[in-house]
C-alpha atoms as a PDB file:
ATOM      1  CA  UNK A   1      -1.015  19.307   2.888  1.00  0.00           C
ATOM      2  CA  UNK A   2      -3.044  16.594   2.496  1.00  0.00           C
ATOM      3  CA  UNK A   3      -6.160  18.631   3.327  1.00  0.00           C
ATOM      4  CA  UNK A   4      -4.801  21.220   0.444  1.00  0.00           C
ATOM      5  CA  UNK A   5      -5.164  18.111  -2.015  1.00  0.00           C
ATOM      6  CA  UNK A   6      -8.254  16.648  -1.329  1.00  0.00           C
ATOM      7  CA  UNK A   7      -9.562  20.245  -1.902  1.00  0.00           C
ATOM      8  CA  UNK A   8      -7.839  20.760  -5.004  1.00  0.00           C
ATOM      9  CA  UNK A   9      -8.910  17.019  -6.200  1.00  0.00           C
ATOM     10  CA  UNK A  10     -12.603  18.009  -4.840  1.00  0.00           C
ATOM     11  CA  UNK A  11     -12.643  21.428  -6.336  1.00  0.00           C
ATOM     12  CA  UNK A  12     -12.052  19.788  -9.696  1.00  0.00           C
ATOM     13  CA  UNK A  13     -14.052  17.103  -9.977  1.00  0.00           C
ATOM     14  CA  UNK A  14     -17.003  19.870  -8.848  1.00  0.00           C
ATOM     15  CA  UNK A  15     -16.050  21.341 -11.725  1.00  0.00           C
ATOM     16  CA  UNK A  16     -16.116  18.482 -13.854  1.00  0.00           C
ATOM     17  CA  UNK A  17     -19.807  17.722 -12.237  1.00  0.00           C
ATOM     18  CA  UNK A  18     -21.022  20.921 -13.698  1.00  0.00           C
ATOM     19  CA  UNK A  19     -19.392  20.181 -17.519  1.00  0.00           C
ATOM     20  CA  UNK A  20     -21.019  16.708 -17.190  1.00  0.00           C
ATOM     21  CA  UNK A  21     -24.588  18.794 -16.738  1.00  0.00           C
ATOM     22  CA  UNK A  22     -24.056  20.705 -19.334  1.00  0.00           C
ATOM     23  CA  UNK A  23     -22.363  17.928 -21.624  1.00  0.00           C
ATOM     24  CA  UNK A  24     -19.277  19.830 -22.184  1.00  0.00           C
ATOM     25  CA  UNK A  25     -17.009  16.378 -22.978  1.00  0.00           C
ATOM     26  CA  UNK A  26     -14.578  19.189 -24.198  1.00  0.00           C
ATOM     27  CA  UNK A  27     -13.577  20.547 -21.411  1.00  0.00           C
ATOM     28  CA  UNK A  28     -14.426  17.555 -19.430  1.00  0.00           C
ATOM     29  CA  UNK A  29     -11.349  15.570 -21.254  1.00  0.00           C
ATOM     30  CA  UNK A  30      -8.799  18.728 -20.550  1.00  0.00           C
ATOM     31  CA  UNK A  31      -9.894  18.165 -17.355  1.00  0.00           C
ATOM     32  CA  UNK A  32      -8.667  14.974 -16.727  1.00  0.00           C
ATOM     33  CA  UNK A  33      -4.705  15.500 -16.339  1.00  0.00           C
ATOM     34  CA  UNK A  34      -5.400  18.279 -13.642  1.00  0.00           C
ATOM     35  CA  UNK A  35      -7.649  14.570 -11.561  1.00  0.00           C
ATOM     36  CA  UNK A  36      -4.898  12.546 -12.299  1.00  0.00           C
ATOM     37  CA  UNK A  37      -2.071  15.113 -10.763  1.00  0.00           C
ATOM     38  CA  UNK A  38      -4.294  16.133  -7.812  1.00  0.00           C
ATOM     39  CA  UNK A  39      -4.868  12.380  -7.343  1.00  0.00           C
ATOM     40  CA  UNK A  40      -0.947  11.917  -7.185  1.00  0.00           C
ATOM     41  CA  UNK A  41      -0.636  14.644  -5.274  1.00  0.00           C
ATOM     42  CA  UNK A  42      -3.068  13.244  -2.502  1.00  0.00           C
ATOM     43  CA  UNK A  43      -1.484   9.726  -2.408  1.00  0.00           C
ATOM     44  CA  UNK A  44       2.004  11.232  -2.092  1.00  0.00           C
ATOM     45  CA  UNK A  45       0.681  12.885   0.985  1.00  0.00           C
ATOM     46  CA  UNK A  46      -1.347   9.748   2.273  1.00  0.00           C
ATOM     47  CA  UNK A  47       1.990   7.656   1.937  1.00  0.00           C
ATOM     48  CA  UNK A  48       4.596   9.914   3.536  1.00  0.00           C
ATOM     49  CA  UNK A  49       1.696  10.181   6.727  1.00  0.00           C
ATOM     50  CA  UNK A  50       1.525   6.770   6.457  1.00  0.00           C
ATOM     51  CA  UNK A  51       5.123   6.578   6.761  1.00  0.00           C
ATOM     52  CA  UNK A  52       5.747   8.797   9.215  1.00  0.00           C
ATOM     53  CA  UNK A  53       3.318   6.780  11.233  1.00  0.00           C
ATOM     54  CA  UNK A  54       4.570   3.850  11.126  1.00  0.00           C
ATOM     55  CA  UNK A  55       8.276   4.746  11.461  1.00  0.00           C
ATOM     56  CA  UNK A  56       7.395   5.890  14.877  1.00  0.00           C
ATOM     57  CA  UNK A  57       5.883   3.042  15.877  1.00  0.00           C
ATOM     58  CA  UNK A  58       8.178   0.388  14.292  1.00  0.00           C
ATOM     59  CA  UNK A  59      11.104   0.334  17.557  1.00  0.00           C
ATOM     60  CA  UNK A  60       8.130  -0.704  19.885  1.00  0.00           C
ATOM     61  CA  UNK A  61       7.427  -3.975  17.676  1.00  0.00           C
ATOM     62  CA  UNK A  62       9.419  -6.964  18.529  1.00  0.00           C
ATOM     63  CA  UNK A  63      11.015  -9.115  15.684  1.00  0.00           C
ATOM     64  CA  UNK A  64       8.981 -11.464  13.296  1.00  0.00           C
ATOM     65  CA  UNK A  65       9.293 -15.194  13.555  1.00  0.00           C
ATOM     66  CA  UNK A  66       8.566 -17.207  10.283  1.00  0.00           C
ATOM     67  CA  UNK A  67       5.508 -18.665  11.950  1.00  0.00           C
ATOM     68  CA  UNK A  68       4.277 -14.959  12.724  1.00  0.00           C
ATOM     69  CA  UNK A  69       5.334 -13.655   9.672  1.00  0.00           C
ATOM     70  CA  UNK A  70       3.243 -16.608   8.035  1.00  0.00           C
ATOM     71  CA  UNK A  71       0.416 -15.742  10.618  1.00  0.00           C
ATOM     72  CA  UNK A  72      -0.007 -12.375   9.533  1.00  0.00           C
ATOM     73  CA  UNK A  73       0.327 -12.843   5.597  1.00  0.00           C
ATOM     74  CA  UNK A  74      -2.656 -15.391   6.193  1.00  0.00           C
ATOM     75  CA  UNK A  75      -4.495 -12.432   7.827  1.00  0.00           C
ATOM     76  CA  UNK A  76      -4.181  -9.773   5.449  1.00  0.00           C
ATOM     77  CA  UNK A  77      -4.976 -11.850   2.652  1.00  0.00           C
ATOM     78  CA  UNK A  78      -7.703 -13.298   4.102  1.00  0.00           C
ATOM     79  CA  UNK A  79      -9.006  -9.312   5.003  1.00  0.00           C
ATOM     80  CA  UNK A  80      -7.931  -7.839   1.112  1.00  0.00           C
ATOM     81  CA  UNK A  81     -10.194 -11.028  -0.531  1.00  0.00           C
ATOM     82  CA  UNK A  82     -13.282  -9.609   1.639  1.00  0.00           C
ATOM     83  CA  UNK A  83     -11.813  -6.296   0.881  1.00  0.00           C
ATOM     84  CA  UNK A  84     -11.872  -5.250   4.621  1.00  0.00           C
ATOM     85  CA  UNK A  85     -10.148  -2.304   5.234  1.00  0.00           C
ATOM     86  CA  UNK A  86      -6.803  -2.321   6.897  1.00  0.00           C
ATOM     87  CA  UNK A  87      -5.078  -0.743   9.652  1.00  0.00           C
ATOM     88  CA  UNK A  88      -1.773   0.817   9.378  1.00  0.00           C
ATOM     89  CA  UNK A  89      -1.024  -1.018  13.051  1.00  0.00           C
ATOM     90  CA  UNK A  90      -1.816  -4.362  10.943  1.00  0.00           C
ATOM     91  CA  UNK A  91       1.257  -3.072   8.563  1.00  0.00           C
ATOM     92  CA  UNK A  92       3.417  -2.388  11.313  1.00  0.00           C
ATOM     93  CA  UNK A  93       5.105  -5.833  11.333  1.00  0.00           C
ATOM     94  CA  UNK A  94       5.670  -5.766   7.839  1.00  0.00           C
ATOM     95  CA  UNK A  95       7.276  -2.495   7.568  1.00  0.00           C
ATOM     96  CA  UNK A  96       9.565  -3.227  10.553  1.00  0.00           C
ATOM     97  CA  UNK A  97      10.717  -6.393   8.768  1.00  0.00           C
ATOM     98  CA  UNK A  98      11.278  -4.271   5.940  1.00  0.00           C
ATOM     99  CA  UNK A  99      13.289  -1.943   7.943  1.00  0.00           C
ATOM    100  CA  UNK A 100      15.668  -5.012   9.851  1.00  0.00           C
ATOM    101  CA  UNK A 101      15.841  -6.714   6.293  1.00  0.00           C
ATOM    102  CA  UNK A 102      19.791  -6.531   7.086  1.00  0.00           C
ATOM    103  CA  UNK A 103      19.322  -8.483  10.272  1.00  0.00           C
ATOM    104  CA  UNK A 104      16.109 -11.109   9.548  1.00  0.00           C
ATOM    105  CA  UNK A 105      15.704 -11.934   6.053  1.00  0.00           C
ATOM    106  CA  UNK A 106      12.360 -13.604   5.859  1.00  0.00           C
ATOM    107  CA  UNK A 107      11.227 -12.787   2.324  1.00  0.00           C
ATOM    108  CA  UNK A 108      12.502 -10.995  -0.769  1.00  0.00           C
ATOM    109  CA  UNK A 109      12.942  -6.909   0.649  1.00  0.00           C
ATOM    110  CA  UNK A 110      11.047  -5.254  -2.617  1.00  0.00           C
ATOM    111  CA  UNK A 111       8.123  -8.123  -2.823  1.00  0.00           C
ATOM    112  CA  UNK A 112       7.668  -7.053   0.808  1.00  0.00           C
ATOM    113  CA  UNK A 113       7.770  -2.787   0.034  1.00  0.00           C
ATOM    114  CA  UNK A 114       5.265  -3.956  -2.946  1.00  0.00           C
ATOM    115  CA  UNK A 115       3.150  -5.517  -0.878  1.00  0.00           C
ATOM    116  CA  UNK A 116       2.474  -2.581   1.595  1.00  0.00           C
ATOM    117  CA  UNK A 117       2.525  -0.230  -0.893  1.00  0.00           C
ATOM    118  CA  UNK A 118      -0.863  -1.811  -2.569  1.00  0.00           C
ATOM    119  CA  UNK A 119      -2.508  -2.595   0.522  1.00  0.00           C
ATOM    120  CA  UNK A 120      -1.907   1.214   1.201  1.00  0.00           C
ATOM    121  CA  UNK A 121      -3.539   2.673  -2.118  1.00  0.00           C
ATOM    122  CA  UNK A 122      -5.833  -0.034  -1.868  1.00  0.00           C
ATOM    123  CA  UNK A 123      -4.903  -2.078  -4.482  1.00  0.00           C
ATOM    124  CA  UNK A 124      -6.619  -5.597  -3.013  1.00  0.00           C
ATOM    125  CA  UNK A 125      -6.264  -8.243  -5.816  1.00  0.00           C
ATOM    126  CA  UNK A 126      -2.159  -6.884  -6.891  1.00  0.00           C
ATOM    127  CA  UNK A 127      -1.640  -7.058  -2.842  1.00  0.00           C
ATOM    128  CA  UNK A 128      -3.081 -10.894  -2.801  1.00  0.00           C
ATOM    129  CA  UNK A 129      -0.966 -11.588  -6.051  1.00  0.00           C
ATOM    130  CA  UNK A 130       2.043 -10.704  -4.006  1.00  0.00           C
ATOM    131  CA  UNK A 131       0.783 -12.354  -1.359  1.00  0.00           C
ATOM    132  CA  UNK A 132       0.209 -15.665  -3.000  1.00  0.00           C
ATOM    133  CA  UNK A 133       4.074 -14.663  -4.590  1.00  0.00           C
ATOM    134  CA  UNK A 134       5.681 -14.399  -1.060  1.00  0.00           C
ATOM    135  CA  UNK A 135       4.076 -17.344  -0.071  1.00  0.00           C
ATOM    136  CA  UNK A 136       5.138 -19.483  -3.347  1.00  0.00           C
ATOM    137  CA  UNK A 137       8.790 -18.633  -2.237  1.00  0.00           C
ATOM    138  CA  UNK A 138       8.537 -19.092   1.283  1.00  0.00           C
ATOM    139  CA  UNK A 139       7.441 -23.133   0.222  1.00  0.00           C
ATOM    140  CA  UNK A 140      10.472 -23.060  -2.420  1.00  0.00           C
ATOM    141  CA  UNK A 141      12.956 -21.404   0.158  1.00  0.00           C
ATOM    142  CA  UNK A 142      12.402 -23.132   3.176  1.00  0.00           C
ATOM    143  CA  UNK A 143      11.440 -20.113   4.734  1.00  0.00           C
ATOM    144  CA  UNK A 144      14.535 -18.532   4.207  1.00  0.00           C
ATOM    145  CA  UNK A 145      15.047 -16.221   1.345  1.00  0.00           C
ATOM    146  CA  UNK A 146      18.302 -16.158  -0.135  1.00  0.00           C
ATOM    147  CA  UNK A 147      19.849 -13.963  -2.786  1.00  0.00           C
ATOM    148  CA  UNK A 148      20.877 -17.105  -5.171  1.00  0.00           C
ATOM    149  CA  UNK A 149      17.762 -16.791  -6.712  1.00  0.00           C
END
C-alpha cells in the first residue's frame, strides 16, 4: 500500500513538473489538494508499518527506569538538534512505556504519543519542544507524573 502511494504522490508531482515547464500555475494550484491527500495517504501507511513494527517488538523490551527513560530523552534530542535520522528500535522504549502507561507512569501518556509521532514524520524542532516539555515536568514532578496537574 505504501508502494501504491508513493506512486500516486510521484505520479503527481511528475505531472506538476511538466505544468511548471510550461507555466501552467492553473492547473498547477488544482493540483495541489490531490499532493496533499497522496501525502496523507503515504504517512498513514508509514505510521501503521511503523506501528506494526514496533508492536512486535515492544514484549522483548524490558521496563524503563527514570534514569533510562532520562538517558534516552537526552539521546534523541541530542540526534533531532543535528537532525540525525532515527531508528524505529531507538523508539522502541518509548512506545513500550506508552503501552505499560497503566503500570509505570513516568511522564504524561499523550506528551509521550506526541513525541513519537513527530520524530516519526520528522518533525525535529516540535519533537525537541516536547522534549524540553517532558523534561520541564519531570524537574517539577519529581520524576513522577501525577494526574493532579
Amino acid at each position: 500500500a505504501a508502494n501504491l502511494s508513493a506512486l500516486k504522490l510521484q505520479s503527481i508531482l511528475v505531472r506538476i513538473e511538466a505544468m511548471v515547464s510550461d507555466n501552467n500555475l492553473v492547473s498547477i494550484n488544482e493540483l495541489i489538494p490531490e499532493v496533499w491527500q497522496a501525502s496523507e495517504e503515504l504517512k498513514q501507511c508509514f505510521m501503521q508499518y511503523t506501528s506494526e513494527k514496533n508492536e512486535k517488538k515492544l514484549d522483548a523490551i524490558p521496563a524503563l527506569t527514570q534514569t533510562e527513560f532520562c538517558h534516552v530523552l537526552i539521546q534523541l534530542s541530542e540526534k533531532l538538534k543535528r537532525n540525525d535520522f532515527i531508528d524505529q528500535d531507538e523508539l522502541m522504549p518509548l512506545n513500550q512505556l506508552v503501552n505499560n502507561m497503566n503500570t509505570q507512569v513516568i511522564v504524561d501518556k499523550e506528551l509521550l504519543k506526541l513525541l513519537v509521532e513527530k520524530i516519526n514524520i520528522f518533525d525535529n524542532e516540535s519533537a525537541v519542544n516536547i522534549i524540553d516539555k517532558i523534561e520541564n515536568q519531570q524537574s517539577i514532578g519529581s520524576g513522577v507524573m501525577n494526574d493532579d496537574r
